[in-house]
N, C-alpha and C. Protein backbone atom coordinates (compact mmCIF):
# COMPACT_ATOMS: atom_id res chain seq x y z
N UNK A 1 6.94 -13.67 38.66
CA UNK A 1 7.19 -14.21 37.34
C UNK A 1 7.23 -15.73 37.43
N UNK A 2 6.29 -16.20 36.37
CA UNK A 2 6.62 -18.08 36.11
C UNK A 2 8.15 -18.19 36.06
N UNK A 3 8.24 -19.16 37.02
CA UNK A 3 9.69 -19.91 36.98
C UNK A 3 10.02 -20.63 36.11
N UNK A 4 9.03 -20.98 34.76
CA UNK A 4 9.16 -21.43 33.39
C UNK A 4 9.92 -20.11 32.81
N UNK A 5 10.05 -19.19 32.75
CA UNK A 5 10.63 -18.01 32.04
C UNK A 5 12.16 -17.81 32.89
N UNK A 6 12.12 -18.28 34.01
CA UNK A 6 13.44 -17.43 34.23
C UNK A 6 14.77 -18.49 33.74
N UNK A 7 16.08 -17.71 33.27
CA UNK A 7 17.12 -18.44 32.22
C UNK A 7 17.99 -19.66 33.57
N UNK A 8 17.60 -18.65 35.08
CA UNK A 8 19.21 -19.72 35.75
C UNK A 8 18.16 -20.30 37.20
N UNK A 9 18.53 -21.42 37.18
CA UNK A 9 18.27 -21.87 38.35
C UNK A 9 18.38 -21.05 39.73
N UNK A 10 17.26 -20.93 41.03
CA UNK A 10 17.25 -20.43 41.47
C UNK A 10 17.85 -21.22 43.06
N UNK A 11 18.20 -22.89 42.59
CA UNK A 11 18.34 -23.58 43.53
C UNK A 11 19.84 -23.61 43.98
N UNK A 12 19.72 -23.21 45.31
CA UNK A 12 20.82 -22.70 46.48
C UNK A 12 20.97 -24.12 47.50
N UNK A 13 20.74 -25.30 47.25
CA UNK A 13 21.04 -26.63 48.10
C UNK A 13 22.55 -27.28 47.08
N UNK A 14 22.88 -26.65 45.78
CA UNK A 14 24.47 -27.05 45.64
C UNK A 14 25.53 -26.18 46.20
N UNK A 15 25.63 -27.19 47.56
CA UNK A 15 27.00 -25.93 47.82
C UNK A 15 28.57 -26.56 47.52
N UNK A 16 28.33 -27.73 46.92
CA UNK A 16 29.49 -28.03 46.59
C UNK A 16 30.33 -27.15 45.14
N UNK A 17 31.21 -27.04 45.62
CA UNK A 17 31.69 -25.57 44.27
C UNK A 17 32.71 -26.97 43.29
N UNK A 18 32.71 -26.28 42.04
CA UNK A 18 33.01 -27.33 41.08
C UNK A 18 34.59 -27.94 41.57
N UNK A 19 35.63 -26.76 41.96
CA UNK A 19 37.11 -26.56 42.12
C UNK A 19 36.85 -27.21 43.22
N UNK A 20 36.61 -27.54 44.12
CA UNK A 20 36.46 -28.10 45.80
C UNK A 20 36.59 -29.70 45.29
N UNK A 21 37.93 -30.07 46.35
CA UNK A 21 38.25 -31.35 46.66
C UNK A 21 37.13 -32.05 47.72
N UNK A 22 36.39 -33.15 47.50
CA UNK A 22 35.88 -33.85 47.91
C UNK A 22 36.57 -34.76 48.79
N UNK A 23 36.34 -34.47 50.05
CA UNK A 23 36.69 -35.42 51.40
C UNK A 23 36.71 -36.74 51.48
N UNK A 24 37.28 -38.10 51.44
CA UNK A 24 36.98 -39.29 51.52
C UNK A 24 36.46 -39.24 52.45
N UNK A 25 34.93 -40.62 52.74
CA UNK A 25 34.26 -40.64 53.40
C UNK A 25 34.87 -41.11 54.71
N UNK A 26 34.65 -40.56 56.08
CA UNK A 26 35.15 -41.17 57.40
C UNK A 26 36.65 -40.39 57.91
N UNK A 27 36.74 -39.37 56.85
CA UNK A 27 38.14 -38.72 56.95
C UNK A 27 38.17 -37.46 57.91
N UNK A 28 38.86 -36.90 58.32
CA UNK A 28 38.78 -35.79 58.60
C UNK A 28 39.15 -34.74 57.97
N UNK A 29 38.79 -33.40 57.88
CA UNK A 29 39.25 -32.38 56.84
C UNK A 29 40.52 -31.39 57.99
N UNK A 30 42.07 -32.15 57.72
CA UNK A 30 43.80 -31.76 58.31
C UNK A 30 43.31 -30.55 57.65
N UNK A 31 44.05 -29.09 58.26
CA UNK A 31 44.31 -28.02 57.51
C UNK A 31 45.21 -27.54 58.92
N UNK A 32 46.78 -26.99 58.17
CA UNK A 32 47.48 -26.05 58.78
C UNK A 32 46.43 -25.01 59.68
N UNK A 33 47.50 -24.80 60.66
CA UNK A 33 46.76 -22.93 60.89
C UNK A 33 46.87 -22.26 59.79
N UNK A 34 47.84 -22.01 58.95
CA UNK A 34 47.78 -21.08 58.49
C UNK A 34 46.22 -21.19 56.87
N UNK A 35 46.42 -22.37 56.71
CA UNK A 35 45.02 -22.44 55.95
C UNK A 35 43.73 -22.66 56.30
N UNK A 36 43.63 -22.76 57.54
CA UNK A 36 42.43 -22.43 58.77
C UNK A 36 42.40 -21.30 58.44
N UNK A 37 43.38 -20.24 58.79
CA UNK A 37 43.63 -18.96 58.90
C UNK A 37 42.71 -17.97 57.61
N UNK A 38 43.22 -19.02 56.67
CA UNK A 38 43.34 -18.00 54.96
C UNK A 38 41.35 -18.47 54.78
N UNK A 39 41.11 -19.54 54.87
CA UNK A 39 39.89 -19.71 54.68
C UNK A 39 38.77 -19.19 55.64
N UNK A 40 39.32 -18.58 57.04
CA UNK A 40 38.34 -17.64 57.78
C UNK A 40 38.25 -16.21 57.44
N UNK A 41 39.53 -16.18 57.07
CA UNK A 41 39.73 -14.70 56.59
C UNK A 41 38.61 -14.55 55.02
N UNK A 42 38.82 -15.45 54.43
CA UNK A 42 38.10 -15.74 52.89
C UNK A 42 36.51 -15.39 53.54
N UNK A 43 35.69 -16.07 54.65
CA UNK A 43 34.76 -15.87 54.69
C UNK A 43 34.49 -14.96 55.32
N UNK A 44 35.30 -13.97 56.36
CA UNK A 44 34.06 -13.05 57.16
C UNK A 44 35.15 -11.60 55.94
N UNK A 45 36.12 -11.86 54.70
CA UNK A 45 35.89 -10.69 53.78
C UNK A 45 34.90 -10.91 53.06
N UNK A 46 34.34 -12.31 52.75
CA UNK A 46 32.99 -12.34 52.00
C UNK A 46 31.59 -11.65 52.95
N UNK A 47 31.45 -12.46 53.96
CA UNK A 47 30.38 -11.23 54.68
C UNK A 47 30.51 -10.21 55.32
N UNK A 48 31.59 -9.99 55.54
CA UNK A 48 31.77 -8.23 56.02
C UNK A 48 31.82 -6.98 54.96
N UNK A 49 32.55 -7.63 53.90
CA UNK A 49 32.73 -6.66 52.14
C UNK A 49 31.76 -7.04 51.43
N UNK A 50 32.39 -8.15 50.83
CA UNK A 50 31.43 -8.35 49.31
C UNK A 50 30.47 -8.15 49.48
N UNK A 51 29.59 -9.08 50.34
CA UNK A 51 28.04 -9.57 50.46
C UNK A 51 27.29 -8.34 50.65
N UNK A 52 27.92 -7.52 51.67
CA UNK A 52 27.21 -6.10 51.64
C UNK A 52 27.41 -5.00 50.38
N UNK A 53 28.46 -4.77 50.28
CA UNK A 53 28.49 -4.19 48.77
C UNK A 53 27.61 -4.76 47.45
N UNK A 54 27.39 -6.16 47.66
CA UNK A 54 26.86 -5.79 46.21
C UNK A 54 25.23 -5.95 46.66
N UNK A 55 24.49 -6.14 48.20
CA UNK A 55 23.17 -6.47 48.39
C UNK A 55 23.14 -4.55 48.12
N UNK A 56 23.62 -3.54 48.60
CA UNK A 56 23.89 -2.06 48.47
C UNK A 56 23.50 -1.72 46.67
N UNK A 57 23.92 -2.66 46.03
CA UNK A 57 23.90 -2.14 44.61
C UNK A 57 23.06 -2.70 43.56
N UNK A 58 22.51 -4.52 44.51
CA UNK A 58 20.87 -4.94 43.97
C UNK A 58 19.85 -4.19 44.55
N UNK A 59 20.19 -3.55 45.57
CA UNK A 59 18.82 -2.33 45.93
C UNK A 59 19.12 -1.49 45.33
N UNK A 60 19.80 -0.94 45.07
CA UNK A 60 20.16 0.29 43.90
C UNK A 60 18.84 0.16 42.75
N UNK A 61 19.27 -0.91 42.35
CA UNK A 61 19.13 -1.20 40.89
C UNK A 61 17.57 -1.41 41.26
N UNK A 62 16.95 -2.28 42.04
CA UNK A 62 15.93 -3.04 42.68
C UNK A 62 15.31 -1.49 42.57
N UNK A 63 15.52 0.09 43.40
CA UNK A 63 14.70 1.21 43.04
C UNK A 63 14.67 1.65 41.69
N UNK A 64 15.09 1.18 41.20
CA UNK A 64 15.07 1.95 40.14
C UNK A 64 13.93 1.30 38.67
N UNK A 65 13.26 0.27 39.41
CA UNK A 65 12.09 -0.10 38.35
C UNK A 65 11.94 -1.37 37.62
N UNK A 66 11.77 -1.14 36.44
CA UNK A 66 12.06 -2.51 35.70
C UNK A 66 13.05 -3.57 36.23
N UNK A 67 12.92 -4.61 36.40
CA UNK A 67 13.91 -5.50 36.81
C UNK A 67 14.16 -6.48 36.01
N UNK A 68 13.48 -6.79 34.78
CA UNK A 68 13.22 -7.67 34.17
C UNK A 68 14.81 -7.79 33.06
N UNK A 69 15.21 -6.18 32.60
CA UNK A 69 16.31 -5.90 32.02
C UNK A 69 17.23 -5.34 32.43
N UNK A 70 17.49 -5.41 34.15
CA UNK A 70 18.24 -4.15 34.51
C UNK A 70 19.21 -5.35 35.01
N UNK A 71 20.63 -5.18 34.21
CA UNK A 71 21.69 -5.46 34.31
C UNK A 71 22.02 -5.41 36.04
N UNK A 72 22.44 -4.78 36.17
CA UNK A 72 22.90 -4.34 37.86
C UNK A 72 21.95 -4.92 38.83
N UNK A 73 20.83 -5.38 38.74
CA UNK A 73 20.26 -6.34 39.71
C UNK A 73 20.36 -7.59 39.55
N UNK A 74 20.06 -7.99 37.72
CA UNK A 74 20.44 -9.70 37.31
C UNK A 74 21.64 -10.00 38.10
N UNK A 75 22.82 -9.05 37.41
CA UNK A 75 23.93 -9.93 37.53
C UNK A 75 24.37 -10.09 39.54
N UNK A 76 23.99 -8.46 40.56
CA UNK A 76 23.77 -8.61 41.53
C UNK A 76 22.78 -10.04 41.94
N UNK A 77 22.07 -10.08 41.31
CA UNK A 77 21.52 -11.20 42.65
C UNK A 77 22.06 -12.64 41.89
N UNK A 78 22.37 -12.59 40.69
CA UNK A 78 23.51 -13.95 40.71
C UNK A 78 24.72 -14.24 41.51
N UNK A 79 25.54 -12.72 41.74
CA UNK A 79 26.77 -12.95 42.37
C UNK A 79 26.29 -13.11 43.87
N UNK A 80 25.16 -12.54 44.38
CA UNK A 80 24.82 -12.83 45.55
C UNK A 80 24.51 -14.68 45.50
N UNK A 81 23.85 -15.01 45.09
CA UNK A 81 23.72 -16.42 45.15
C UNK A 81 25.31 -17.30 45.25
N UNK A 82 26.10 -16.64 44.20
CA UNK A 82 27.46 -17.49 44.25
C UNK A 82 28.19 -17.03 45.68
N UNK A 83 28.42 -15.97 46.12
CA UNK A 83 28.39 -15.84 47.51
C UNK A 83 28.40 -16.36 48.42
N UNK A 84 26.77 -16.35 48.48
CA UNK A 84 26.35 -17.25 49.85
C UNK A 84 26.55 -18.71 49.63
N UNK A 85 26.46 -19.38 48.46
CA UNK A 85 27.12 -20.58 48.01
C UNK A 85 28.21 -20.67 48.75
N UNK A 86 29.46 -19.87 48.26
CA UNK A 86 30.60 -20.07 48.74
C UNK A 86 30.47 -19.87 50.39
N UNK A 87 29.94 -18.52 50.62
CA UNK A 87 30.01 -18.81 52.54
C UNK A 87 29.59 -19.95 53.08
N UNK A 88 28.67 -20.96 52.26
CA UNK A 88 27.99 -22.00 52.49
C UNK A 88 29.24 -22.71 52.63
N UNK A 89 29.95 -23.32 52.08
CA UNK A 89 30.63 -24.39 51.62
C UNK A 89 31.89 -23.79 52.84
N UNK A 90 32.58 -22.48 53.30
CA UNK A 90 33.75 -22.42 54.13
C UNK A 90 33.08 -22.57 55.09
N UNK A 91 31.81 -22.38 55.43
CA UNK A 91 31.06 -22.36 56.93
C UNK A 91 31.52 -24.22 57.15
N UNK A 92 30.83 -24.65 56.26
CA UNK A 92 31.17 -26.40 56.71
C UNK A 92 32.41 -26.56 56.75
N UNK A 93 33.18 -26.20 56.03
CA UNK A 93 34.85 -26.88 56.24
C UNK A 93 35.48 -26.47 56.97
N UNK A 94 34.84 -25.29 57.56
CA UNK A 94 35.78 -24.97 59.02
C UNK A 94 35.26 -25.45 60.34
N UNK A 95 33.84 -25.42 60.14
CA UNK A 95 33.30 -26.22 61.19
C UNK A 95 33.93 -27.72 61.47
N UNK A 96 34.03 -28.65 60.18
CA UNK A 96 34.78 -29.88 60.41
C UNK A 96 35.82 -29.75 60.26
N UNK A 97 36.80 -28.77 60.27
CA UNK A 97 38.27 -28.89 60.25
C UNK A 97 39.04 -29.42 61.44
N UNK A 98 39.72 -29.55 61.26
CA UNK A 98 40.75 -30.19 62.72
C UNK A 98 42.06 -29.76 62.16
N UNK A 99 42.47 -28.59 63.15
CA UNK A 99 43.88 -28.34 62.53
C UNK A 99 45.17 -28.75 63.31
N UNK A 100 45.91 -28.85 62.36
CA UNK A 100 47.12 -29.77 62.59
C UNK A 100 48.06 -28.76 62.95
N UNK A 101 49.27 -28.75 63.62
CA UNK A 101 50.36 -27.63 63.76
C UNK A 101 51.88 -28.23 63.47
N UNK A 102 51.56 -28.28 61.96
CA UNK A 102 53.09 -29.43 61.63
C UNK A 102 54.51 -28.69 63.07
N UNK A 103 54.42 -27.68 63.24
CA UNK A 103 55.85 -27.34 63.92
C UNK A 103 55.87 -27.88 65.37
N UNK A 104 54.37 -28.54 65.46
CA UNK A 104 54.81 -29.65 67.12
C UNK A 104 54.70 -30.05 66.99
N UNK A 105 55.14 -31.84 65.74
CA UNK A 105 55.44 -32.76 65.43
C UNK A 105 56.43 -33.36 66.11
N UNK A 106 56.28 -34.11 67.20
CA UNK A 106 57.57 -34.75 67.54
C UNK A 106 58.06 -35.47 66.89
N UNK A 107 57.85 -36.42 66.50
CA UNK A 107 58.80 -37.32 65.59
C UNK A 107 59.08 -36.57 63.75
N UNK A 108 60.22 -35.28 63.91
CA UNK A 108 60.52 -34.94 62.96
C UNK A 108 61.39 -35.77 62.17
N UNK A 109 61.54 -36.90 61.69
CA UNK A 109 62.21 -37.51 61.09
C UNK A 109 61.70 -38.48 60.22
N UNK A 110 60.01 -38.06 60.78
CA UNK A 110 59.06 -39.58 59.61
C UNK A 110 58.31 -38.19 59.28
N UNK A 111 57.81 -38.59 58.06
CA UNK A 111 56.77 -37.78 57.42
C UNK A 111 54.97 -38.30 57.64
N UNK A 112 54.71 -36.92 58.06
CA UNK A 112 53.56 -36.81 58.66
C UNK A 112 52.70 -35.97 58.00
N UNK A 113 51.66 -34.99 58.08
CA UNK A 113 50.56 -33.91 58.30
C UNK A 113 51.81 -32.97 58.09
N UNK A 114 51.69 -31.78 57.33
CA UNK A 114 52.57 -30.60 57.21
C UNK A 114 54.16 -30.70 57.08
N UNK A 115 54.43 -31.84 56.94
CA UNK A 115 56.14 -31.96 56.25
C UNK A 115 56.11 -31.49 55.15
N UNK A 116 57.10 -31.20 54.99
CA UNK A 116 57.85 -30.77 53.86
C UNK A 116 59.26 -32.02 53.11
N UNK A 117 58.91 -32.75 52.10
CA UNK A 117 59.44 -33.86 52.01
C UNK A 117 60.18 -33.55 50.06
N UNK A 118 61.84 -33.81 50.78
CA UNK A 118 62.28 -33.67 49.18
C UNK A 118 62.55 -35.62 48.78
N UNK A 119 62.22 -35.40 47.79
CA UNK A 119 62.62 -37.15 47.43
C UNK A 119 62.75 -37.34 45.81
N UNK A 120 63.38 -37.82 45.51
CA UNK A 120 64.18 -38.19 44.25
C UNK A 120 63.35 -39.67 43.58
N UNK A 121 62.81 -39.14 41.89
CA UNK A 121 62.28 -40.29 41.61
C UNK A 121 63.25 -41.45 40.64
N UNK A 122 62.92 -42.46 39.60
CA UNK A 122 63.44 -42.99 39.07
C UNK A 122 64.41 -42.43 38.20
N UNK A 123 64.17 -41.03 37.46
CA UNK A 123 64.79 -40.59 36.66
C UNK A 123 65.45 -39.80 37.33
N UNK A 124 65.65 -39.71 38.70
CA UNK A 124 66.81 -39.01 39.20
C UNK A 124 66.58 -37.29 39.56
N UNK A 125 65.35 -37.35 39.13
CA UNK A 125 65.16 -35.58 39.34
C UNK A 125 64.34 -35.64 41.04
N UNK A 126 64.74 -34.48 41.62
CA UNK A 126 64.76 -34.48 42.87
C UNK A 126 63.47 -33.44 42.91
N UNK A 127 62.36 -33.46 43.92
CA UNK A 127 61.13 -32.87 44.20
C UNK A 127 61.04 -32.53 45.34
N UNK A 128 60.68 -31.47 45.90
CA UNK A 128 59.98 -31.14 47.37
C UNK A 128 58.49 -30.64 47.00
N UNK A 129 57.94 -31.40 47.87
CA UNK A 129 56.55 -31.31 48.04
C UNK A 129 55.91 -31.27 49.88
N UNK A 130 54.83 -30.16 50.20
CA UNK A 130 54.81 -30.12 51.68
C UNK A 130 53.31 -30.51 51.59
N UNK A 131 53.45 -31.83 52.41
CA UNK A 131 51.57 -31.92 52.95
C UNK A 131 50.84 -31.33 53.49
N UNK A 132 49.40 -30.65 52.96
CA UNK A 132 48.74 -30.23 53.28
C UNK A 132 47.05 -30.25 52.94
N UNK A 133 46.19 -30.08 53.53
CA UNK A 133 45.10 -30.01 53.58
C UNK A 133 44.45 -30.19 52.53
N UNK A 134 43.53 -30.35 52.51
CA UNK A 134 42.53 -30.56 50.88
C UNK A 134 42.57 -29.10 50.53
N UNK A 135 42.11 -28.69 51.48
CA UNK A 135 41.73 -26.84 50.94
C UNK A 135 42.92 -26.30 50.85
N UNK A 136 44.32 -26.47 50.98
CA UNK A 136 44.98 -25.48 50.73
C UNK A 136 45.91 -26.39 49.82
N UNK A 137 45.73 -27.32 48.78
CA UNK A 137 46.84 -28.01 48.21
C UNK A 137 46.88 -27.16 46.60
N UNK A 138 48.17 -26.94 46.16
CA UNK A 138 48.18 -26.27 45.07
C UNK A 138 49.27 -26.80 44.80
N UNK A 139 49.27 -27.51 43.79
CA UNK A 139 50.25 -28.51 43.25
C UNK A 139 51.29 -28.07 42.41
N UNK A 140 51.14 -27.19 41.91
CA UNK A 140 52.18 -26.68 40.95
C UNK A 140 52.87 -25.58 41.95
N UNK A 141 52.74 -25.38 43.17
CA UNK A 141 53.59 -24.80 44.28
C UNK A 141 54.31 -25.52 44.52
N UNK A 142 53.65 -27.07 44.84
CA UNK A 142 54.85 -27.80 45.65
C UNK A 142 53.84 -28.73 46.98
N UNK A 143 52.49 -27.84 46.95
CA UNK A 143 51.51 -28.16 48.49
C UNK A 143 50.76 -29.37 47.90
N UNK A 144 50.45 -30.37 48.09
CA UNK A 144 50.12 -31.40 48.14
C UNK A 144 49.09 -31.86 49.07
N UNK A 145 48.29 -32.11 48.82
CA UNK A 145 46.60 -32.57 49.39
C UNK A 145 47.44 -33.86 50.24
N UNK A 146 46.76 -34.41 51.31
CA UNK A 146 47.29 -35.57 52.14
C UNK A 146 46.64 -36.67 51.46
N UNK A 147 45.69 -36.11 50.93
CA UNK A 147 44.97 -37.83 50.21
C UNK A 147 45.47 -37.59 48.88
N UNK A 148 46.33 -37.18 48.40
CA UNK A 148 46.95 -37.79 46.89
C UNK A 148 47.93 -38.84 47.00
N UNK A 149 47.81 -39.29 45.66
CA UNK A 149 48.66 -40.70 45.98
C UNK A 149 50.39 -40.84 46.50
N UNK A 150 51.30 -39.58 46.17
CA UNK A 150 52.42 -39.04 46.34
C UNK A 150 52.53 -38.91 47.72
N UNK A 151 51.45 -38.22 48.22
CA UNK A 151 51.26 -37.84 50.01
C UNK A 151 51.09 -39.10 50.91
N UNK A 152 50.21 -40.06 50.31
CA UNK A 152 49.78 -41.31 50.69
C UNK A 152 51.00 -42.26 50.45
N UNK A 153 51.89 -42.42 50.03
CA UNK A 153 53.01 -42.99 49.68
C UNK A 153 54.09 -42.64 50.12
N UNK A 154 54.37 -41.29 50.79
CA UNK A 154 54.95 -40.41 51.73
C UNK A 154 54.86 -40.81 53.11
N UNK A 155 53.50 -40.55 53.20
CA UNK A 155 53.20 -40.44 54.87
C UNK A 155 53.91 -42.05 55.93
N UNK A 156 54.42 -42.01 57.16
CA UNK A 156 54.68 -42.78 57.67
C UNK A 156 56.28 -43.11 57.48
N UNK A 157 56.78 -42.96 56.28
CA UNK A 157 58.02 -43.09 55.94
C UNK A 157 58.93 -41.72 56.62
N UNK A 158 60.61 -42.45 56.53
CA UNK A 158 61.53 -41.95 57.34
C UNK A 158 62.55 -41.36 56.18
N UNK A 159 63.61 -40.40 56.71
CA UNK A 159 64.68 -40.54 55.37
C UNK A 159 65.25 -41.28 54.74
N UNK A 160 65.81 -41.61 54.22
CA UNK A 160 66.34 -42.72 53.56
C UNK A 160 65.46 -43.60 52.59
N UNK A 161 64.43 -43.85 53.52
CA UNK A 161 63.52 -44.95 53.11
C UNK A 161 63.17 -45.06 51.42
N UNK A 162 62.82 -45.97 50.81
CA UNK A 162 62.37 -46.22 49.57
C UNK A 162 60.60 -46.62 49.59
N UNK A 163 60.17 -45.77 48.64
CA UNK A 163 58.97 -45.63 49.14
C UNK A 163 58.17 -46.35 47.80
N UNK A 164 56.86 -46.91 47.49
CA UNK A 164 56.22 -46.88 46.24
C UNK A 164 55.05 -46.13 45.50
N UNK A 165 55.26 -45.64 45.05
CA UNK A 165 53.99 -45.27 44.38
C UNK A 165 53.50 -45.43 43.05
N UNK A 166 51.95 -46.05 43.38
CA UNK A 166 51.48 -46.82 42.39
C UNK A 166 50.84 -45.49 41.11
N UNK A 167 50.72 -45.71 40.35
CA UNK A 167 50.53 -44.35 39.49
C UNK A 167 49.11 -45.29 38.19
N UNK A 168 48.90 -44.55 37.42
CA UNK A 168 48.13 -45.21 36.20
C UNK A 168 49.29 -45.98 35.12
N UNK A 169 50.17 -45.10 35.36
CA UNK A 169 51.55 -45.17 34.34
C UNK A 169 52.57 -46.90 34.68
N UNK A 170 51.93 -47.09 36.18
CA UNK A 170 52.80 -47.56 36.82
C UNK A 170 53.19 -47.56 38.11
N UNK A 171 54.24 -48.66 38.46
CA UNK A 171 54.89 -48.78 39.95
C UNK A 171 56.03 -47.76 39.87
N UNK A 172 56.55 -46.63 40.83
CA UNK A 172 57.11 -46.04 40.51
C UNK A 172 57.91 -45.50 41.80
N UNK A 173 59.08 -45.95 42.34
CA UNK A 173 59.83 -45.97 43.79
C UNK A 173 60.14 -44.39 43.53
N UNK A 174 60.24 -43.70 44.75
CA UNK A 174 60.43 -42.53 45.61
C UNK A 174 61.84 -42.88 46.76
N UNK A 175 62.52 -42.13 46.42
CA UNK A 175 63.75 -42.45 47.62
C UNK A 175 63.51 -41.17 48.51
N UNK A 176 63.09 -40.59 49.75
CA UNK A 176 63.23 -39.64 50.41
C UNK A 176 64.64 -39.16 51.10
N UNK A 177 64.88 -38.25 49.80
CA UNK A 177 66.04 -37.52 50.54
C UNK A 177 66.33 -36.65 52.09
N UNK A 178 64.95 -36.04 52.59
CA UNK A 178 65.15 -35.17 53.46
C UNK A 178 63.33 -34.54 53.81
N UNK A 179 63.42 -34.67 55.36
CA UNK A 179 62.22 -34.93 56.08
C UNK A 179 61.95 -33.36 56.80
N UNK A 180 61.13 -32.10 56.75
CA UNK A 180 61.27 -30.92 57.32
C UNK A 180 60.42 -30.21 58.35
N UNK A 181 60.17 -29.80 58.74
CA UNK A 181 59.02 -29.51 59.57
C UNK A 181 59.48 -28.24 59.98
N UNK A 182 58.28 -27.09 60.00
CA UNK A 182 58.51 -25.86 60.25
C UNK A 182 58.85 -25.91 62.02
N UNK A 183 59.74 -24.81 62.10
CA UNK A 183 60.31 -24.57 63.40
C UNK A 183 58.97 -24.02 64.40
N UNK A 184 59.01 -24.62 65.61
CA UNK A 184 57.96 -24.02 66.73
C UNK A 184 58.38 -22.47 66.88
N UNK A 185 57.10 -21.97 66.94
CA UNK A 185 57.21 -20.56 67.55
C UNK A 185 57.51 -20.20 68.50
């Protein structure tokens, strides 16, 4: 079929996924074990399950004739494309990962890679937030990407310390109440 007729792009060179934090250039991509962990697991259930289950059910569909309207192969070989997209994109970030093991941090008393940091802002309300990786930061948990500006304004500092962070809103001091680091195994 003319590739003038078909509705979706067939081009598989974007593997950047829309939700994916973009790496500053020269950086390295920090990730816990345990989000090393969650994102290997993410890819070999994508090629050990998914990927085979649904290539099982575009041949299905694929015998059965017409392809031009048959639901169960369109939407199969779209989700196959988003797929291998995605295996695309964990294959690279684990390849460049470098993982960190916040619980053999020696100097537990400055905030580093995988702390866990409570600190009190201007208005007095008190926050814990734990640094972590691009790929595993989920902000409304509490996990915090190392390159956000909160993490970046964090890092290097001790308890006590008074910290700044520059915001759009504003200059805006951080007092760190308390510095944590998961216990060694």
């Amino acid at each position: 079929m003319n590739k003038a007729f078909v509705k979706e792009s067939d081009r598989d060179d974007d593997d950047e996924l829309p939700d994916a934090q973009v790496l500053p250039a020269g950086t390295r991509n920090y990730m816990t074990p345990a989000g090393y962990a969650r994102l290997r697991d993410e890819l070999a259930h994508l090629m050990n399950v998914e990927r085979p289950a649904v290539v099982q059910v575009v041949s299905w569909a694929a015998s059965n004739g017409d392809r031009s309207e048959n639901g169960d192969y369109l939407y199969g070989k779209k989700r196959l494309r988003e797929i291998d997209r995605r295996m695309r994109f964990l294959t690279k970030r684990l390849d460049v990962a470098e993982v960190v093991d916040p619980s053999a941090q020696p100097n537990r008393d400055q905030v580093f890679f995988g702390a866990t940091v409570t600190y009190m802002d201007k208005a007095g309300e008190t926050h814990a937030v734990t640094i972590v990786g691009v790929d595993e930061a989920e902000p409304l948990t509490g996990k915090i990407s190392w390159i956000s500006p909160v993490a970046r304004a964090l890092i290097k500092a001790r308890e006590g310390d008074t910290v700044v962070l520059r915001t759009p809103g504003g200059v805006e001091e951080l007092e760190i109440l308390e510095v944590n680091y998961p216990d060694p195994a």
